[in-house]
C-alpha atoms as a PDB file:
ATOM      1  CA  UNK A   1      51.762 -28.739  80.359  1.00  0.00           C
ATOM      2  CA  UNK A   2      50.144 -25.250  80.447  1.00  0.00           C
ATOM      3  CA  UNK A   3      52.382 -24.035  77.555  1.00  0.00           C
ATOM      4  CA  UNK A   4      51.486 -27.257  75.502  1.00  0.00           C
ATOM      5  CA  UNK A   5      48.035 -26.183  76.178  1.00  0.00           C
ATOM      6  CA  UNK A   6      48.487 -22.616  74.512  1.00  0.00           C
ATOM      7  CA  UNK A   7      50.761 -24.024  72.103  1.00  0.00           C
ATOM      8  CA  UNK A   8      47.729 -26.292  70.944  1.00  0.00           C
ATOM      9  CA  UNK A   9      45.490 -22.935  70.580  1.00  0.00           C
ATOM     10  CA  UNK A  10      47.275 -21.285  69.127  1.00  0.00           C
ATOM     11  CA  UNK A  11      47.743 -23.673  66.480  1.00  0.00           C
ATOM     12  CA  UNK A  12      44.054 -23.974  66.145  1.00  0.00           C
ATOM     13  CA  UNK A  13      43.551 -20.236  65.464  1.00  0.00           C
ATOM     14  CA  UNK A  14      46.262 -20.316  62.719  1.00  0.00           C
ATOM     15  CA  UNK A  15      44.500 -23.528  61.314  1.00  0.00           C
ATOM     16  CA  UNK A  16      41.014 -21.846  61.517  1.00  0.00           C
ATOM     17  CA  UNK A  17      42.847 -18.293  59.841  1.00  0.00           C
ATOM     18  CA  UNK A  18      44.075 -20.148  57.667  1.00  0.00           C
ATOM     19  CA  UNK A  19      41.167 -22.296  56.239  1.00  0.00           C
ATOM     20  CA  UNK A  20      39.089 -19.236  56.300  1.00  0.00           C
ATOM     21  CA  UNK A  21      41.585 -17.500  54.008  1.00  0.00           C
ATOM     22  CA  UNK A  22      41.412 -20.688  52.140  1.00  0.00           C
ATOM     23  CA  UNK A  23      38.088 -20.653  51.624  1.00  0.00           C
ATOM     24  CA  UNK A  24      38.229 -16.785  50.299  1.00  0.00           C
ATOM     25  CA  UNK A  25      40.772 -17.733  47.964  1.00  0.00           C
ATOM     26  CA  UNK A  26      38.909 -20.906  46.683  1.00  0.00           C
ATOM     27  CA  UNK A  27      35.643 -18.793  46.633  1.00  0.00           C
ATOM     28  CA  UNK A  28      36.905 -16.145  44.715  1.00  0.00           C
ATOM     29  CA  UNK A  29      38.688 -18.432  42.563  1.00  0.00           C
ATOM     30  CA  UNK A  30      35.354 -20.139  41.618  1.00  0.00           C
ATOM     31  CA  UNK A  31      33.735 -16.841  41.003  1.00  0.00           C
ATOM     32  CA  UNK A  32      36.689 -16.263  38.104  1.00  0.00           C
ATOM     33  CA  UNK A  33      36.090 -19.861  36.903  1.00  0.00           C
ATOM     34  CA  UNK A  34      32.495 -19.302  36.481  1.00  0.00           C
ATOM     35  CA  UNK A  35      32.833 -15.726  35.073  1.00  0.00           C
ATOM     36  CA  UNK A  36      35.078 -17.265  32.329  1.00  0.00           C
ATOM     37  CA  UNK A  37      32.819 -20.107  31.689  1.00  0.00           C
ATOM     38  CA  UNK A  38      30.239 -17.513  31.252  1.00  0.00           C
ATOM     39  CA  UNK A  39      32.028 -15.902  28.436  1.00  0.00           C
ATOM     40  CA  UNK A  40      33.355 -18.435  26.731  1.00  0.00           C
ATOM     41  CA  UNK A  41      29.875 -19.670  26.494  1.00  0.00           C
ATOM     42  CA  UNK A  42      28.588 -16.219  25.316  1.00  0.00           C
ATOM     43  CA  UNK A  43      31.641 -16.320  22.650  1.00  0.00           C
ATOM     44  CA  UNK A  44      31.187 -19.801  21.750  1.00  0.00           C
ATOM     45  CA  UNK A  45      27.130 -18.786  20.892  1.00  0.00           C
ATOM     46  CA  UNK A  46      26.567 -19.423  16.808  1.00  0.00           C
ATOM     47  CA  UNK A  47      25.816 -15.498  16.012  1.00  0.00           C
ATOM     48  CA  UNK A  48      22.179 -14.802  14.652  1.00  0.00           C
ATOM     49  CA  UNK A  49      21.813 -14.529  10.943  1.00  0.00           C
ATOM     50  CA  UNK A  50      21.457 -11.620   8.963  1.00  0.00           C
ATOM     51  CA  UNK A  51      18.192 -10.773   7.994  1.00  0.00           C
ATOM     52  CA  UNK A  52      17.242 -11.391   4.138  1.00  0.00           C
ATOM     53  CA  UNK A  53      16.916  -8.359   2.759  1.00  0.00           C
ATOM     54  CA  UNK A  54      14.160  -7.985  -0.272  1.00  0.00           C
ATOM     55  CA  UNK A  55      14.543  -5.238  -2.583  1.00  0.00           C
ATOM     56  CA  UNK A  56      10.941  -5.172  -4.671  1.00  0.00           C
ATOM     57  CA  UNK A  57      11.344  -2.896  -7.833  1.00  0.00           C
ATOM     58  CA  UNK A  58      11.625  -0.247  -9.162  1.00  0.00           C
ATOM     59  CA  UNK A  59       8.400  -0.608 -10.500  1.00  0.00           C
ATOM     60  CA  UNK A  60       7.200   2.220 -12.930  1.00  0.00           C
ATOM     61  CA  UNK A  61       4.176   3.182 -14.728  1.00  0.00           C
ATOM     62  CA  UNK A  62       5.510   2.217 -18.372  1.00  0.00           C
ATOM     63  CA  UNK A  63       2.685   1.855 -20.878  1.00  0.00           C
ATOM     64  CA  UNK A  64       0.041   2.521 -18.623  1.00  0.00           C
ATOM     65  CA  UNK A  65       1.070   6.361 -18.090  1.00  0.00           C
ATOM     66  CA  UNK A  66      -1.053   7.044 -20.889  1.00  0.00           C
ATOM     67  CA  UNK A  67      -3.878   6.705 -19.350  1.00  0.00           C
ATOM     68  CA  UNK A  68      -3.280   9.359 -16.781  1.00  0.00           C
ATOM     69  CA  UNK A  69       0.091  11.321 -17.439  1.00  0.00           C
ATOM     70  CA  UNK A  70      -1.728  14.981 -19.046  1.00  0.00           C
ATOM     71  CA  UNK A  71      -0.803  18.405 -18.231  1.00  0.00           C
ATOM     72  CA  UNK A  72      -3.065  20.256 -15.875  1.00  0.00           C
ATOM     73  CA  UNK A  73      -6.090  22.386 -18.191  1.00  0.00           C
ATOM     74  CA  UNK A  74      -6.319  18.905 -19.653  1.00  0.00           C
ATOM     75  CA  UNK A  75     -10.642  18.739 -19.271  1.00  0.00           C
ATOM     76  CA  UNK A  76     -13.155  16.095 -19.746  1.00  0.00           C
ATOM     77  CA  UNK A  77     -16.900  16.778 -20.469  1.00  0.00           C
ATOM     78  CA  UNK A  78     -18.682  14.039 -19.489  1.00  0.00           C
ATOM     79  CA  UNK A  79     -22.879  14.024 -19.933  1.00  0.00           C
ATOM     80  CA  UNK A  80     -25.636  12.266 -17.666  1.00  0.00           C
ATOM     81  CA  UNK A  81     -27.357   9.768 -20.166  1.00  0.00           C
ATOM     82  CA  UNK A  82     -30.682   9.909 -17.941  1.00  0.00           C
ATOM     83  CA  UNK A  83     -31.231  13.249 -16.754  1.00  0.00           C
ATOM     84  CA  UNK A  84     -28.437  15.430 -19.531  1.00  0.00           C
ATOM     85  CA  UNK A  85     -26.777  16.802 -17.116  1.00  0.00           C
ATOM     86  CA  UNK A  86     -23.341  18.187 -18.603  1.00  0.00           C
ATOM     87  CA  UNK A  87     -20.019  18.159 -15.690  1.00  0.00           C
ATOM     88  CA  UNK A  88     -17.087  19.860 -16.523  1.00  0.00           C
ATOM     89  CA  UNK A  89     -14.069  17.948 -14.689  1.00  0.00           C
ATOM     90  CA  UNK A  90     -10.690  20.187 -15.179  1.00  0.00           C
ATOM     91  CA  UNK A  91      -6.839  18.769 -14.511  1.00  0.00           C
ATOM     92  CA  UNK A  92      -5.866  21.038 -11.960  1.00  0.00           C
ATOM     93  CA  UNK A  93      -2.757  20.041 -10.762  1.00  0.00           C
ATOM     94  CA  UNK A  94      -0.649  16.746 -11.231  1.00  0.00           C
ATOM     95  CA  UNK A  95       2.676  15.498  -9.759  1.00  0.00           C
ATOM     96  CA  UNK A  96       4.971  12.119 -10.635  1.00  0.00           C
ATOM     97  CA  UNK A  97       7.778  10.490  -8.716  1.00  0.00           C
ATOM     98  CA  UNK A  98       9.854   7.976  -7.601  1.00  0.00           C
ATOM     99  CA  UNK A  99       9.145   6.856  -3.973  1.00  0.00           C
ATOM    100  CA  UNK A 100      10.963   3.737  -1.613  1.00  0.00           C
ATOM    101  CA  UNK A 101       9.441   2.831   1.142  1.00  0.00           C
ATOM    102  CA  UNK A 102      11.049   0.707   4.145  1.00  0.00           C
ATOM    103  CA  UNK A 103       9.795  -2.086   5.931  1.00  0.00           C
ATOM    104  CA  UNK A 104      11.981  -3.999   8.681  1.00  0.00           C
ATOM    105  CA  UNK A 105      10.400  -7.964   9.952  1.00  0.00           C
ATOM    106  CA  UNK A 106      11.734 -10.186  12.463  1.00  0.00           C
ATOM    107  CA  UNK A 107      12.962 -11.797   9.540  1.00  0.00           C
ATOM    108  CA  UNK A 108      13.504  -9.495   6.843  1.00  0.00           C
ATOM    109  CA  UNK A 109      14.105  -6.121   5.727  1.00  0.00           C
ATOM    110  CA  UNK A 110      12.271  -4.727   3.059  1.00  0.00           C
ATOM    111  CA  UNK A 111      12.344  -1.806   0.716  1.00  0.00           C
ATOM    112  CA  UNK A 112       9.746  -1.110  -1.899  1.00  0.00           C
ATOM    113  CA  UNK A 113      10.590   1.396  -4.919  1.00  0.00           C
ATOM    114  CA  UNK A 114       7.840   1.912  -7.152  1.00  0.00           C
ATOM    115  CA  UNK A 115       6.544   5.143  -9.500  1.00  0.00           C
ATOM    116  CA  UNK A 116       3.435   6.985  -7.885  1.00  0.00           C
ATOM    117  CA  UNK A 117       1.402   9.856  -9.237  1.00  0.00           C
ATOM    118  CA  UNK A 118      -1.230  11.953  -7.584  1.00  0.00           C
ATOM    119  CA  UNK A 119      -3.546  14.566  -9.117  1.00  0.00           C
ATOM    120  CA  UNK A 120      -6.505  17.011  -8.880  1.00  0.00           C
ATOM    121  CA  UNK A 121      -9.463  17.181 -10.777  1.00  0.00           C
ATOM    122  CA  UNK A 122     -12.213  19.900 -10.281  1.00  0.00           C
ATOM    123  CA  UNK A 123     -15.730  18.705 -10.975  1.00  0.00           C
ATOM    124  CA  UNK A 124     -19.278  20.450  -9.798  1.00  0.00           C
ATOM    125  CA  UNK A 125     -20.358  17.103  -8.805  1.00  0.00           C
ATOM    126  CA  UNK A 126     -17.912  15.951  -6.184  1.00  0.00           C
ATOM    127  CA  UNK A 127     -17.022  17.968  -3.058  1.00  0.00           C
ATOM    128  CA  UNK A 128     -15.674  20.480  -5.859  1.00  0.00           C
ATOM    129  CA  UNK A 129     -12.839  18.773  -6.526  1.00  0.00           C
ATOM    130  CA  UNK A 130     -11.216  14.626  -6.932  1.00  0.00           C
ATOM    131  CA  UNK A 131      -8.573  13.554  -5.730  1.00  0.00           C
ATOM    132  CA  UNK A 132      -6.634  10.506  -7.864  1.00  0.00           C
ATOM    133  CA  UNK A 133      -3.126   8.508  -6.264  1.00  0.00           C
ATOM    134  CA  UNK A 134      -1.296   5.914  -6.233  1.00  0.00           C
ATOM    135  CA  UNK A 135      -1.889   3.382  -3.128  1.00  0.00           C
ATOM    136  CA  UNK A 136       1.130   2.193  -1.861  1.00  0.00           C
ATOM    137  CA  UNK A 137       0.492  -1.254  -1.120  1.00  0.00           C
ATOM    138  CA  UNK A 138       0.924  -3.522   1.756  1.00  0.00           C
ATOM    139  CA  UNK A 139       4.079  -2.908   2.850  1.00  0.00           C
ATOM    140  CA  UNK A 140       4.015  -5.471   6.022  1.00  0.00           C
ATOM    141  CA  UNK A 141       2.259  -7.933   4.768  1.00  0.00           C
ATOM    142  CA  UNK A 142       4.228 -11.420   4.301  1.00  0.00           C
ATOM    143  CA  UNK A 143       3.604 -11.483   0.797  1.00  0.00           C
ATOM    144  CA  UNK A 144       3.682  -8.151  -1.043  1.00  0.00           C
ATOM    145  CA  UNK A 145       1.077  -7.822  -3.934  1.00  0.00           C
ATOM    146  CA  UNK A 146       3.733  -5.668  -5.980  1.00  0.00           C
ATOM    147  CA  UNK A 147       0.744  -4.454  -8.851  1.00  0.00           C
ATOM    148  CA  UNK A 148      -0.306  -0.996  -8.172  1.00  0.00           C
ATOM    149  CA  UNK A 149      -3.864   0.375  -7.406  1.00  0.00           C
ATOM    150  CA  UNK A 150      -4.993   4.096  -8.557  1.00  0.00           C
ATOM    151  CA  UNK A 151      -7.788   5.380  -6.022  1.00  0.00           C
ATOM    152  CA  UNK A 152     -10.185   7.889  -6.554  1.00  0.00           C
ATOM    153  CA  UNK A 153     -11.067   9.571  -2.706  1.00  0.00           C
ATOM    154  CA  UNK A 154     -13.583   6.910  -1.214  1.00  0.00           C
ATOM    155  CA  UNK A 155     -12.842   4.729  -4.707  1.00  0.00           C
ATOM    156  CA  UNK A 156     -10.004   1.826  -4.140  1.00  0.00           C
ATOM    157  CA  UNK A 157      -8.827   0.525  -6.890  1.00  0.00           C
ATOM    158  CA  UNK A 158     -10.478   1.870  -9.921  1.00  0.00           C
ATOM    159  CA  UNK A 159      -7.002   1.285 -12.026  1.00  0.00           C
ATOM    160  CA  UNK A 160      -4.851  -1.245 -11.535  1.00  0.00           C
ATOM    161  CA  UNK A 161      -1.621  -2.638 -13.385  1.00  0.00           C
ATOM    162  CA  UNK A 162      -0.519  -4.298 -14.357  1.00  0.00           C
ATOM    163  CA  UNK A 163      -3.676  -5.887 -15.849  1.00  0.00           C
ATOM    164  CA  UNK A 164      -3.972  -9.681 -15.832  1.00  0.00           C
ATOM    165  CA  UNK A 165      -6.563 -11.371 -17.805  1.00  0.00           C
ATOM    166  CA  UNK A 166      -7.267 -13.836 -14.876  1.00  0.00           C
ATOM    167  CA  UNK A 167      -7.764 -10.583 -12.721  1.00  0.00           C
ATOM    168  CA  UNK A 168     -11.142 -10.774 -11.133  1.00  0.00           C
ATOM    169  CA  UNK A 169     -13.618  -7.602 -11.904  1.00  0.00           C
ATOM    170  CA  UNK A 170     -11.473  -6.008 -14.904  1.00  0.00           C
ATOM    171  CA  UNK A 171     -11.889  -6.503 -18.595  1.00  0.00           C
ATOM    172  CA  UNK A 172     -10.060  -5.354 -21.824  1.00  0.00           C
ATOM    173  CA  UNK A 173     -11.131  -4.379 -25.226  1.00  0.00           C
ATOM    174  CA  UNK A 174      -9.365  -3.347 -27.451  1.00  0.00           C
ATOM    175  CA  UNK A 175     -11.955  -0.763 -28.982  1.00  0.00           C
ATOM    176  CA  UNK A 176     -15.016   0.495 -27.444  1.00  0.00           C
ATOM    177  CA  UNK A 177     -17.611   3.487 -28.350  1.00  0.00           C
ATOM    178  CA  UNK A 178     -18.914   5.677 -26.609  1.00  0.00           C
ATOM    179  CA  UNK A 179     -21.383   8.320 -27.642  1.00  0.00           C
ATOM    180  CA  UNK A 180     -20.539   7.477 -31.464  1.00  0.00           C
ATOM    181  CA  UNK A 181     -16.286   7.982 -30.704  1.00  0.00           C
ATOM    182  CA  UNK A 182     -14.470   4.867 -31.016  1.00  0.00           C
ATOM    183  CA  UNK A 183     -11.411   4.583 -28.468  1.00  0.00           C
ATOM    184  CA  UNK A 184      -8.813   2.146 -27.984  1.00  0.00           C
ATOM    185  CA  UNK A 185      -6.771  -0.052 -25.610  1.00  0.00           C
ATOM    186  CA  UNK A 186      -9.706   0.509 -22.950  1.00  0.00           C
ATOM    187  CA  UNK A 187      -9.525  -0.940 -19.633  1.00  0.00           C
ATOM    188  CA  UNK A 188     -12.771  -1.872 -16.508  1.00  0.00           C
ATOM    189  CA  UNK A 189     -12.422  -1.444 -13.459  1.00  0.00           C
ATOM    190  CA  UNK A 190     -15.540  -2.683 -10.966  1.00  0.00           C
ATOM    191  CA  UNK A 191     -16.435  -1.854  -7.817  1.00  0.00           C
ATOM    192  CA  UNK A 192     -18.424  -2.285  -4.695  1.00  0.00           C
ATOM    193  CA  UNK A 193     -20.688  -0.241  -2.599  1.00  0.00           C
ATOM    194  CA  UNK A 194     -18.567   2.702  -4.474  1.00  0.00           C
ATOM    195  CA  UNK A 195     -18.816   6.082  -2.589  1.00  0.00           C
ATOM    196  CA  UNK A 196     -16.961   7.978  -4.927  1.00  0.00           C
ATOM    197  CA  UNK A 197     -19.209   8.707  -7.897  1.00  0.00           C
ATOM    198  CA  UNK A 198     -20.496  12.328  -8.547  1.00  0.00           C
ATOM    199  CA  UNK A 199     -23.567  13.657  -6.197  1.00  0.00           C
ATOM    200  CA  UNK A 200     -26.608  13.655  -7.919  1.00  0.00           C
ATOM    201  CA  UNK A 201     -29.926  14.754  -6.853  1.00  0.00           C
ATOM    202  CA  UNK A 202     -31.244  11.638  -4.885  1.00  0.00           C
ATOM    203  CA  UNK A 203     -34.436  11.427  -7.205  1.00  0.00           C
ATOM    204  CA  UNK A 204     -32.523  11.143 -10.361  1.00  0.00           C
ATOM    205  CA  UNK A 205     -30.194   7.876  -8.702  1.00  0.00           C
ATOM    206  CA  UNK A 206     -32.771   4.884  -9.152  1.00  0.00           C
ATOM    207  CA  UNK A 207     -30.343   2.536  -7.816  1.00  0.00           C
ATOM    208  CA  UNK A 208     -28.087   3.823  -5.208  1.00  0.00           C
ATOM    209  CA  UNK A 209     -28.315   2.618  -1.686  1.00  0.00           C
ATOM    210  CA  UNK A 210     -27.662   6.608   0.004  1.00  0.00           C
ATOM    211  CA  UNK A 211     -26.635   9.529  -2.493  1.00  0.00           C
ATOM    212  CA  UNK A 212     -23.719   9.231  -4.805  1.00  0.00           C
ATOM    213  CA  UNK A 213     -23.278   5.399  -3.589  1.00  0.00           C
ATOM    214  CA  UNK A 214     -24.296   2.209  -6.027  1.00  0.00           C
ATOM    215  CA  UNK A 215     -24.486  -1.065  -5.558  1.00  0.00           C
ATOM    216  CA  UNK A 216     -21.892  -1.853  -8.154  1.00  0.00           C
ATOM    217  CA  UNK A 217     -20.030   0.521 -10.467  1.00  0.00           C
ATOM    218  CA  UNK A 218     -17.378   0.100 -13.385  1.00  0.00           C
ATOM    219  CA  UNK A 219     -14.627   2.517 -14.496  1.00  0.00           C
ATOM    220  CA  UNK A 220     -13.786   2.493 -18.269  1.00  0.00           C
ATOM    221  CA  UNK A 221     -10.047   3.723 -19.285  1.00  0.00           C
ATOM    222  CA  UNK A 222      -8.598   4.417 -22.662  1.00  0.00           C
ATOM    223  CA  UNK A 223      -5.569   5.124 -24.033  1.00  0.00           C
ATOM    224  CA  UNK A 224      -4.464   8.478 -24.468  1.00  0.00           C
ATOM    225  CA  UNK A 225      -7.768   9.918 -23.676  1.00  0.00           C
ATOM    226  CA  UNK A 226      -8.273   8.958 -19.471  1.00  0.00           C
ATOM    227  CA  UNK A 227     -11.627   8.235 -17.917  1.00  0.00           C
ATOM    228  CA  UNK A 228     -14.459   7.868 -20.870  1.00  0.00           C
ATOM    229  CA  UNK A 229     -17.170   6.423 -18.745  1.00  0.00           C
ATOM    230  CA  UNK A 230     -18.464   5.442 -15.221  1.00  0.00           C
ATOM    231  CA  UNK A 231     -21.698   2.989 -15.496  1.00  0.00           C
ATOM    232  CA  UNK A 232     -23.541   1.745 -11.998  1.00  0.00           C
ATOM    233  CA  UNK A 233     -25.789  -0.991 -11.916  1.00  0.00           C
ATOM    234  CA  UNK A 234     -27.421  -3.734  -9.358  1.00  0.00           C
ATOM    235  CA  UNK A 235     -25.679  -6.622 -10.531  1.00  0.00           C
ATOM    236  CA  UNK A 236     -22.125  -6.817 -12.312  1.00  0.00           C
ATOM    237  CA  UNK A 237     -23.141 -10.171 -14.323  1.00  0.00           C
ATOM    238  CA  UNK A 238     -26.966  -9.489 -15.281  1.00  0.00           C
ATOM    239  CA  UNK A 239     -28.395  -6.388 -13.617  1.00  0.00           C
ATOM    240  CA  UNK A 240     -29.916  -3.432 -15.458  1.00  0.00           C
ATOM    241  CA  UNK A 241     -27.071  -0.826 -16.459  1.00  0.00           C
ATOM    242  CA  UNK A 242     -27.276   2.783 -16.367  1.00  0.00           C
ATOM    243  CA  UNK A 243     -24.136   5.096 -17.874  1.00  0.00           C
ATOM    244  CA  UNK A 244     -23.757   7.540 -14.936  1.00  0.00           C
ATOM    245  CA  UNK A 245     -20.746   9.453 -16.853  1.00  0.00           C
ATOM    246  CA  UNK A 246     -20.726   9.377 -20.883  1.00  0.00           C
ATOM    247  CA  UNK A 247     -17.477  11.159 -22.022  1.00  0.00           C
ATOM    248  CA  UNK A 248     -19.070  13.856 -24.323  1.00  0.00           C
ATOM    249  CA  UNK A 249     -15.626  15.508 -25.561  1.00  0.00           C
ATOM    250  CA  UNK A 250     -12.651  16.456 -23.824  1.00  0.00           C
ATOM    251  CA  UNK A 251      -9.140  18.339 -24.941  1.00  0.00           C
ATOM    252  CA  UNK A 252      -6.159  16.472 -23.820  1.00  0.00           C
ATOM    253  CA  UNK A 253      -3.190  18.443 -23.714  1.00  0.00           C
ATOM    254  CA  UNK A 254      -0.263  15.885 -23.529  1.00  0.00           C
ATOM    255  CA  UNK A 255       3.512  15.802 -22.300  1.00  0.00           C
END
């Protein structure tokens, strides 16, 4: 009876041991199933698509280089029409390359080529000397505006190409004169609130909010020659204009 007894315990131990071991091996077994269920979920994920990539350009100056592609002693002697002021502005230095420029979205990856050029341009009348460049655009934006904009220092935009005749505040003629000298294929160029014209004396600027800053202001461009004139006025439709820069003779020395 007694052995019966420890036969029946013993039993019971092995049972126990051996659904404990059971359990381990089930458990771990699970933990595999899992892990591979796991993976083959990961591998069975669709893979992300590749980003579009945009490739914008290469844009280049083409005809328009003529209106700023000079070597530097290239000068310009423009004349105040209201006081007769004379200003010497001299092409110091000038430079002209090909730049790309990288751009990476959640959804795309961009790269911009386009031509830029920068120079220098000494003049008595503005800090000493002007600095002209290329902008580069709005790289991030959504939609890339792919024309290019040549700024003058605190002046955005006073060139811009290429020119559309539905673009707002520009004009074209194709001959204008100025101080008796006809020139051609001339481009304008308005602006607002325009901080970089020349420093005058504050007496002799009628219409400028602070010194060297008017209301409104237009850039005239021609053909082989550059800048030819810089008028400011009140109003850009029907205010009173006042030639701030007359092109009075220059010497263009050309590539």
């Amino acid at each position: 009876m007694l052995k019966t007894y420890y036969d029946t315990i013993f039993f019971l131990k092995i049972k126990s041991s051996y659904s404990y071991l059971l359990r381990g091996y089930w458990s771990k077994q699970l933990i595999a199933i899992c892990a591979l269920a796991c993976i083959s979920f990961m591998s069975c994920k669709p893979e992300s698509k590749p980003k579009e990539e945009q490739h914008l350009g290469p844009f280049y100056f083409g005809k328009y280089t003529d209106y700023f592609w000079f070597k530097p002693g290239t000068y310009w002697i423009y004349e105040n029409n209201r006081t007769g002021e004379l200003d010497t502005c001299i092409l110091t230095s000038i430079e002209r390359d090909t730049v790309t420029m990288f751009y990476e979205h959640p959804m795309f990856k961009r790269w911009f080529t386009y031509e830029k050029i920068n120079y220098v341009i000494y003049t008595r009348h503005r800090f000493g000397y002007v600095s002209y460049s290329t902008a580069s655009g709005c790289i991030d934006c959504p939609t890339m505006d792919t024309s290019r904009v040549i700024q003058r220092d605190f002046s955005r935009g006073i060139f811009k190409f290429p020119w559309k005749q539905d673009m707002p505040y520009s004009d074209y003629f194709p001959s204008m004169q100025v101080n008796g000298i006809t020139y051609y294929d001339v481009y304008r160029f308005d602006q607002e609130l325009d901080e970089g014209l020349p420093n005058w004396d504050e007496s002799k600027l009628v219409w400028g909010i602070i010194n060297g800053t008017a209301p409104y202001s237009s850039y005239y461009w021609a053909r082989g020659v550059g800048l030819i004139q810089i008028k400011y006025k009140t109003n850009l439709k029907n205010g009173m204009d006042s030639a701030f820069w007359n092109l009075k003779t220059s010497q263009i020395v050309k590539y």
